[in-house]
Structures are given as C-alpha cells and as structure tokens.
PDB file of N, CA and C in Angstrom:
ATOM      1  N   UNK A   1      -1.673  23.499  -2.181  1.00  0.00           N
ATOM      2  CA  UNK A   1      -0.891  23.252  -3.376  1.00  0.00           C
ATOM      3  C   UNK A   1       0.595  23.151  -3.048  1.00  0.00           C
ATOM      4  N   UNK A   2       1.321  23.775  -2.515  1.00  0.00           N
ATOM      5  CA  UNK A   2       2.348  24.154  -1.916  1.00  0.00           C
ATOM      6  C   UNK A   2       2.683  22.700  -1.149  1.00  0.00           C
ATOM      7  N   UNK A   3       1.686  21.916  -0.343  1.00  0.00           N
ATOM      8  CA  UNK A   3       2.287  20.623   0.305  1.00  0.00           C
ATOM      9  C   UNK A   3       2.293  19.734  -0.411  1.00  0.00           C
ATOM     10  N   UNK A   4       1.851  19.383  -1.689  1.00  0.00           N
ATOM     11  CA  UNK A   4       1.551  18.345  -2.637  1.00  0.00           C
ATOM     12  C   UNK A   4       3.003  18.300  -3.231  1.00  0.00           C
ATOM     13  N   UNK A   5       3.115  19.921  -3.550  1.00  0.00           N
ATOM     14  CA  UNK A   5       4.689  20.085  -4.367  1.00  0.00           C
ATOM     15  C   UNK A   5       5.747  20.075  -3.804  1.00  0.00           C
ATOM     16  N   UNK A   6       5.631  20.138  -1.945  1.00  0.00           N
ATOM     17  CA  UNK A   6       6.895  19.798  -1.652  1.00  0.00           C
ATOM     18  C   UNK A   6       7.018  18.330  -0.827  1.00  0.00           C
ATOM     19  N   UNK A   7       5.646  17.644  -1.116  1.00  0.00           N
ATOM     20  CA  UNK A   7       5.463  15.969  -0.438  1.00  0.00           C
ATOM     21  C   UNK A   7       6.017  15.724  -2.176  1.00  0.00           C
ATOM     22  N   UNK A   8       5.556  16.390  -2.994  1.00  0.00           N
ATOM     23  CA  UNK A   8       5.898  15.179  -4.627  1.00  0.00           C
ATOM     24  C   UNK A   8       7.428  15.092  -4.486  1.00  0.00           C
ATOM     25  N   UNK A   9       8.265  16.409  -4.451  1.00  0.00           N
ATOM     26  CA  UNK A   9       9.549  16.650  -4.217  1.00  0.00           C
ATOM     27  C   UNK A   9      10.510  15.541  -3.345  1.00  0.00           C
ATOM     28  N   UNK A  10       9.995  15.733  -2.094  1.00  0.00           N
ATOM     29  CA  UNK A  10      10.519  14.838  -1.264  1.00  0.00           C
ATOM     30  C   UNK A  10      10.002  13.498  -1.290  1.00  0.00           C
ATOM     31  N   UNK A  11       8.928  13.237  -2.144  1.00  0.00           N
ATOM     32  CA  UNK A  11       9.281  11.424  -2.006  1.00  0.00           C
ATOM     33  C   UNK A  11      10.552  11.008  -3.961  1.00  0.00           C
ATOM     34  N   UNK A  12      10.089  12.367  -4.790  1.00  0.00           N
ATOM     35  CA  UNK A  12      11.384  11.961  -5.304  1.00  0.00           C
ATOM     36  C   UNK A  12      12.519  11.691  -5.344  1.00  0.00           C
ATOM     37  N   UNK A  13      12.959  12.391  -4.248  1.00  0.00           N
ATOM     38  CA  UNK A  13      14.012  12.838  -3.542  1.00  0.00           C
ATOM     39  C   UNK A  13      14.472  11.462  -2.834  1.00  0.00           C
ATOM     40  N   UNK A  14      13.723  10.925  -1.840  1.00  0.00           N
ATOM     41  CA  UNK A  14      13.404   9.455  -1.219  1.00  0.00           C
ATOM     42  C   UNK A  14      13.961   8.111  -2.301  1.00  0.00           C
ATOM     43  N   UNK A  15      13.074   8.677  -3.841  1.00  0.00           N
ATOM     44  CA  UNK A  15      13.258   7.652  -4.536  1.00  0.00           C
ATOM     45  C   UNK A  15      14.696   7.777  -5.425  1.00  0.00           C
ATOM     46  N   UNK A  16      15.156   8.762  -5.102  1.00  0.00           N
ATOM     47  CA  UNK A  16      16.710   9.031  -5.456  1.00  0.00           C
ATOM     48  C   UNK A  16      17.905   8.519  -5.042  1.00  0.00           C
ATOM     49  N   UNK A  17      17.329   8.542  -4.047  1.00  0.00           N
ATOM     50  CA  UNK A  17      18.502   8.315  -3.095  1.00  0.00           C
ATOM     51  C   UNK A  17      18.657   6.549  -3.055  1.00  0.00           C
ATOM     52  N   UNK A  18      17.136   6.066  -2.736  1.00  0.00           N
ATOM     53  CA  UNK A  18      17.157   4.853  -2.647  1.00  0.00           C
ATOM     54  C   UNK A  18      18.113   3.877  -3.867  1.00  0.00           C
ATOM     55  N   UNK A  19      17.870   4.493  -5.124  1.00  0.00           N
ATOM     56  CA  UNK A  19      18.155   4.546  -6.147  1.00  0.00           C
ATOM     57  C   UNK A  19      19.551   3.741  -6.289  1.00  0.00           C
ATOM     58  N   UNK A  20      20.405   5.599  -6.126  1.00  0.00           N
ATOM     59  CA  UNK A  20      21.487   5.474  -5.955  1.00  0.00           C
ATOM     60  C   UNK A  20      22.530   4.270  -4.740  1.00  0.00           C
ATOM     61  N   UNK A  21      21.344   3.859  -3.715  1.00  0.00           N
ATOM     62  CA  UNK A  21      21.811   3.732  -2.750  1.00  0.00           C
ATOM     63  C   UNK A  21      22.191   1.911  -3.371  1.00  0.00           C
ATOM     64  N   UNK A  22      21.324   1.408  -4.321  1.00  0.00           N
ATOM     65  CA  UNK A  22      20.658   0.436  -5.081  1.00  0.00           C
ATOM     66  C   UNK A  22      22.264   0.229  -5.867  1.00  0.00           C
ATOM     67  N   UNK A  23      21.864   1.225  -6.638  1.00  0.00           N
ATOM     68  CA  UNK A  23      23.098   1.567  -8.417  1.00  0.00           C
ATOM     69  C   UNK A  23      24.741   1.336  -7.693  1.00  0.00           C
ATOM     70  N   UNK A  24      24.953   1.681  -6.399  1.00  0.00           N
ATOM     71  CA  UNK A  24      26.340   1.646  -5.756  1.00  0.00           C
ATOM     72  C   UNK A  24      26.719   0.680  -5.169  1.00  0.00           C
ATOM     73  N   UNK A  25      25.380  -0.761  -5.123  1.00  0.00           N
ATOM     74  CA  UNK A  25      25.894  -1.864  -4.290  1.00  0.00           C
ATOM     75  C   UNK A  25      25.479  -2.658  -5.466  1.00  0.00           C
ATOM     76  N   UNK A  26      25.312  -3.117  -6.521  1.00  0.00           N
ATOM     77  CA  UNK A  26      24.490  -3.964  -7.394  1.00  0.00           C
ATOM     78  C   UNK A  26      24.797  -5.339  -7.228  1.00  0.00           C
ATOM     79  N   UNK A  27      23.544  -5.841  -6.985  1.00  0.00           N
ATOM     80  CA  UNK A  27      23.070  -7.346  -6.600  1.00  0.00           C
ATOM     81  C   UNK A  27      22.601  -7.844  -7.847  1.00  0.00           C
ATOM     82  N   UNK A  28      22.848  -9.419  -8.159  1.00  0.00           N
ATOM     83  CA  UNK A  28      21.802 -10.000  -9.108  1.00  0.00           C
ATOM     84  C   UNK A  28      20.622 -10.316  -7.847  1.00  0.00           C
ATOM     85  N   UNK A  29      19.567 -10.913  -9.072  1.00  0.00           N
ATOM     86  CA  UNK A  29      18.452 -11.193  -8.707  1.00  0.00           C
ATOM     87  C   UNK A  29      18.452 -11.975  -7.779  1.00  0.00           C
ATOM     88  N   UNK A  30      19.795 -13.157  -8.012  1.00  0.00           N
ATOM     89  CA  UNK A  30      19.464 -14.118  -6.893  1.00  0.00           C
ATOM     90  C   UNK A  30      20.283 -13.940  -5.389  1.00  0.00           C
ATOM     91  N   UNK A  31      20.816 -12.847  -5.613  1.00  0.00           N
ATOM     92  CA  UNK A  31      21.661 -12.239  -4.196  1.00  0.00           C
ATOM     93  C   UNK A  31      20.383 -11.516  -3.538  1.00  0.00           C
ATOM     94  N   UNK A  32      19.642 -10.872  -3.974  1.00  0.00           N
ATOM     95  CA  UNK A  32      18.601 -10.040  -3.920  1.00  0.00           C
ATOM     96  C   UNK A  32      17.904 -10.950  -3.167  1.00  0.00           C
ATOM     97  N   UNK A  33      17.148 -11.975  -3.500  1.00  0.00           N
ATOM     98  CA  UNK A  33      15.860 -12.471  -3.256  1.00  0.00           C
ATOM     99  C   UNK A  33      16.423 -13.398  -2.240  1.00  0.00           C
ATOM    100  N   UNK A  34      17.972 -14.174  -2.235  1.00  0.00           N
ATOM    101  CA  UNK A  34      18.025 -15.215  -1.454  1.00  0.00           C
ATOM    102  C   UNK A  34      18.046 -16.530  -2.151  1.00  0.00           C
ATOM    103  N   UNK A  35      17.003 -16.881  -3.222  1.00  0.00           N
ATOM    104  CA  UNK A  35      17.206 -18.140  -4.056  1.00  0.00           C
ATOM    105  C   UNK A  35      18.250 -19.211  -4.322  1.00  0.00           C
ATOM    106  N   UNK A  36      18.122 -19.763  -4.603  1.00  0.00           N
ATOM    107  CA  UNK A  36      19.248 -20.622  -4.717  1.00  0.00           C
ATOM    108  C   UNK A  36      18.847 -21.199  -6.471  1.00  0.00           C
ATOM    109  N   UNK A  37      19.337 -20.791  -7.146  1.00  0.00           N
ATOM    110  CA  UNK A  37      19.188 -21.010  -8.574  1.00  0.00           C
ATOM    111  C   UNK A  37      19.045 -22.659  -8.989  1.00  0.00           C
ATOM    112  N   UNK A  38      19.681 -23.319  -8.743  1.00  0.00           N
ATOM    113  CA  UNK A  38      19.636 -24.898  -8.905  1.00  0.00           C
ATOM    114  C   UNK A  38      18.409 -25.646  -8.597  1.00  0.00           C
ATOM    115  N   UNK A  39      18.220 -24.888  -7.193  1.00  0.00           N
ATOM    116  CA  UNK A  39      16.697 -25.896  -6.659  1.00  0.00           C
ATOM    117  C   UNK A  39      15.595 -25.151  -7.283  1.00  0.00           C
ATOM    118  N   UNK A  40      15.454 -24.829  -8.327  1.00  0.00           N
ATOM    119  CA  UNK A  40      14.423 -24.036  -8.900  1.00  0.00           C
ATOM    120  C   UNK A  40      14.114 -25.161 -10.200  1.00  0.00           C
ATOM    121  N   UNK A  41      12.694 -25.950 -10.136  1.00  0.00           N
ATOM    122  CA  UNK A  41      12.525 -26.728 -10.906  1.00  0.00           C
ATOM    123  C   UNK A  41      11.576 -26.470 -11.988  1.00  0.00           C
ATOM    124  N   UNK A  42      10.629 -25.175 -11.669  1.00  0.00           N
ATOM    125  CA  UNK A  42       9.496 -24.883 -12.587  1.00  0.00           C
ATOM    126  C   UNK A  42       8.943 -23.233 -12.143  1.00  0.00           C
ATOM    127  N   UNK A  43       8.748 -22.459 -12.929  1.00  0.00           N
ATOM    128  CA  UNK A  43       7.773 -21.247 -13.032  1.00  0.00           C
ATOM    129  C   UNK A  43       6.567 -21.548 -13.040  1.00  0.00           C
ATOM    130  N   UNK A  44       5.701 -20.291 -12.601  1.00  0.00           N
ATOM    131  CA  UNK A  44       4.217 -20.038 -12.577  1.00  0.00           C
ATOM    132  C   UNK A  44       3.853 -18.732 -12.945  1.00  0.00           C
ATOM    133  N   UNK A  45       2.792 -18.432 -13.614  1.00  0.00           N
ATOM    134  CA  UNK A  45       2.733 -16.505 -13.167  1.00  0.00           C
ATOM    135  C   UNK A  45       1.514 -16.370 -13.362  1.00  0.00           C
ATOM    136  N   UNK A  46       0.861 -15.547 -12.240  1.00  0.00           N
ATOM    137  CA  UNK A  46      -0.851 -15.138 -12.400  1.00  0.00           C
ATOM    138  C   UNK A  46      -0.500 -13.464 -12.705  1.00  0.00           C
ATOM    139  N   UNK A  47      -1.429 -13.214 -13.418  1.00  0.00           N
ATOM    140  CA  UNK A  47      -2.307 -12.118 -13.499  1.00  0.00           C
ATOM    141  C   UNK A  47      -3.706 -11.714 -13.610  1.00  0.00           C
ATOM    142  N   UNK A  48      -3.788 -10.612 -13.140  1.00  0.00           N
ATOM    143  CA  UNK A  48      -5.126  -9.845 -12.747  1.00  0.00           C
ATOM    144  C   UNK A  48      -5.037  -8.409 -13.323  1.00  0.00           C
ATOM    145  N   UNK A  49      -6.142  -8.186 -14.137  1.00  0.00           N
ATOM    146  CA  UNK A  49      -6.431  -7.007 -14.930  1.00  0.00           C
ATOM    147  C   UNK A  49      -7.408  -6.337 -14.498  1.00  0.00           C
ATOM    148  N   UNK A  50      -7.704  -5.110 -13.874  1.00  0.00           N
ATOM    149  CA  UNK A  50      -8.922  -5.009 -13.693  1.00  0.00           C
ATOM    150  C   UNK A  50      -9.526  -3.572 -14.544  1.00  0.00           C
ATOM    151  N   UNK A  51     -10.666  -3.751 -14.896  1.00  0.00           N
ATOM    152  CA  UNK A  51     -10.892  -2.470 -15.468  1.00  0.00           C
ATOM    153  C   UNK A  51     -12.264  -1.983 -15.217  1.00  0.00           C
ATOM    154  N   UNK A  52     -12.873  -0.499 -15.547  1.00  0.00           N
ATOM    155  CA  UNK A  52     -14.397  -0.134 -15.961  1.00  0.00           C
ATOM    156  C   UNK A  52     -14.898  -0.024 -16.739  1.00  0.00           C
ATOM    157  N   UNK A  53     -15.836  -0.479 -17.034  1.00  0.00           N
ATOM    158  CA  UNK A  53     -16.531  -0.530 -18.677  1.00  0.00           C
ATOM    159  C   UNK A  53     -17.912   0.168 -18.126  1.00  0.00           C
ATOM    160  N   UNK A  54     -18.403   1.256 -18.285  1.00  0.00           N
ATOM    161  CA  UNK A  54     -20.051   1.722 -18.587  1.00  0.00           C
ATOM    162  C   UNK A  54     -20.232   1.666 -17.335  1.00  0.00           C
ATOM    163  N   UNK A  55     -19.086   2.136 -16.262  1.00  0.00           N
ATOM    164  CA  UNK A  55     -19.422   2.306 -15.150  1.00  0.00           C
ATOM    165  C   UNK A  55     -19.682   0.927 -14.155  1.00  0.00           C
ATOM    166  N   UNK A  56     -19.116  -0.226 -14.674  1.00  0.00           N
ATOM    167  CA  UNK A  56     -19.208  -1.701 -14.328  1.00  0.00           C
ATOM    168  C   UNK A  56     -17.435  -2.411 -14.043  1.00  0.00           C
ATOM    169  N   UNK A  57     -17.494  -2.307 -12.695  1.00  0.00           N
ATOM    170  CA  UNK A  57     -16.204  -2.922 -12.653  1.00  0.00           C
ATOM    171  C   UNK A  57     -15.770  -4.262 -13.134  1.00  0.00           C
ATOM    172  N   UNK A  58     -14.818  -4.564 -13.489  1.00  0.00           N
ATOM    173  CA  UNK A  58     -14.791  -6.345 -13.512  1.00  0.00           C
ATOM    174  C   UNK A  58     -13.418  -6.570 -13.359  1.00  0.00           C
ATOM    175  N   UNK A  59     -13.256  -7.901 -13.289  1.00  0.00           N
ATOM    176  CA  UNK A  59     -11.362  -8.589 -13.235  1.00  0.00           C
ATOM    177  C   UNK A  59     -11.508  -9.561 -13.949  1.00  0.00           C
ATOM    178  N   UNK A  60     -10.171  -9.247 -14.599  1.00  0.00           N
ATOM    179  CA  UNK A  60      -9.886 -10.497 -16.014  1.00  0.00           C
ATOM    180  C   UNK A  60      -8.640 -11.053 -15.685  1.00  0.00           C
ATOM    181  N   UNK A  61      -8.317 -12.638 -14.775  1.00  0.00           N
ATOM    182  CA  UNK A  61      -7.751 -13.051 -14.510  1.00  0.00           C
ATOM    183  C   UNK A  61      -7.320 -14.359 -15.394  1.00  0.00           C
ATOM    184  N   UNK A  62      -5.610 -13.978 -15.557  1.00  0.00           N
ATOM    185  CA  UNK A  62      -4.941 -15.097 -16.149  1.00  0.00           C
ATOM    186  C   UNK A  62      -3.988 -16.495 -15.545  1.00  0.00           C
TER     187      UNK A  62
END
C-alpha cells in the first residue's frame, strides 16, 4: 500500500512539474506540432468507442 501511495505521489509530482515546465514557456498549437497553418487544406477525425455489454466486447467506430 505504502508503494502505490508514494508511486501515485511521485508521478503527480512528475505531472507537476511537467506542467509548470509547459505554463512557463507557452506555445500555440502550431509552434507545438511544427505545422504550417496555410498548407492545411482539409480535416479528418476517426473515432473508436469501445465497450462491454453482458460480458461481450465490441468497437463502435466513427
């Protein structure tokens, strides 16, 4: 019990920092990714849902 609570601790801790490390340099999206906004002519987006029903897995893809 004791390693769960101090692994949960320290990856919060991890995600803190990263955080901050994030919040003190702020990028847009397209500094971030690299993109070049102009040559961008069209979107796409998939999704995948998956769930259990009665003990029966399945995927409900959009």
């Amino acid at each position: 019990m004791k390693k769960k609570l101090l692994l949960s601790l320290c990856l919060m801790a991890i995600a803190v920092v990263a955080f901050c490390l994030w919040y003190t340099r702020p990028q847009t999206f397209w500094q971030a990714t690299g993109m070049d906004r102009d040559n961008i002519t069209s979107a796409s987006g998939y999704a995948v849902e998956g769930h259990v029903t009665a003990g029966q897995a399945s995927l409900q893809t959009w």
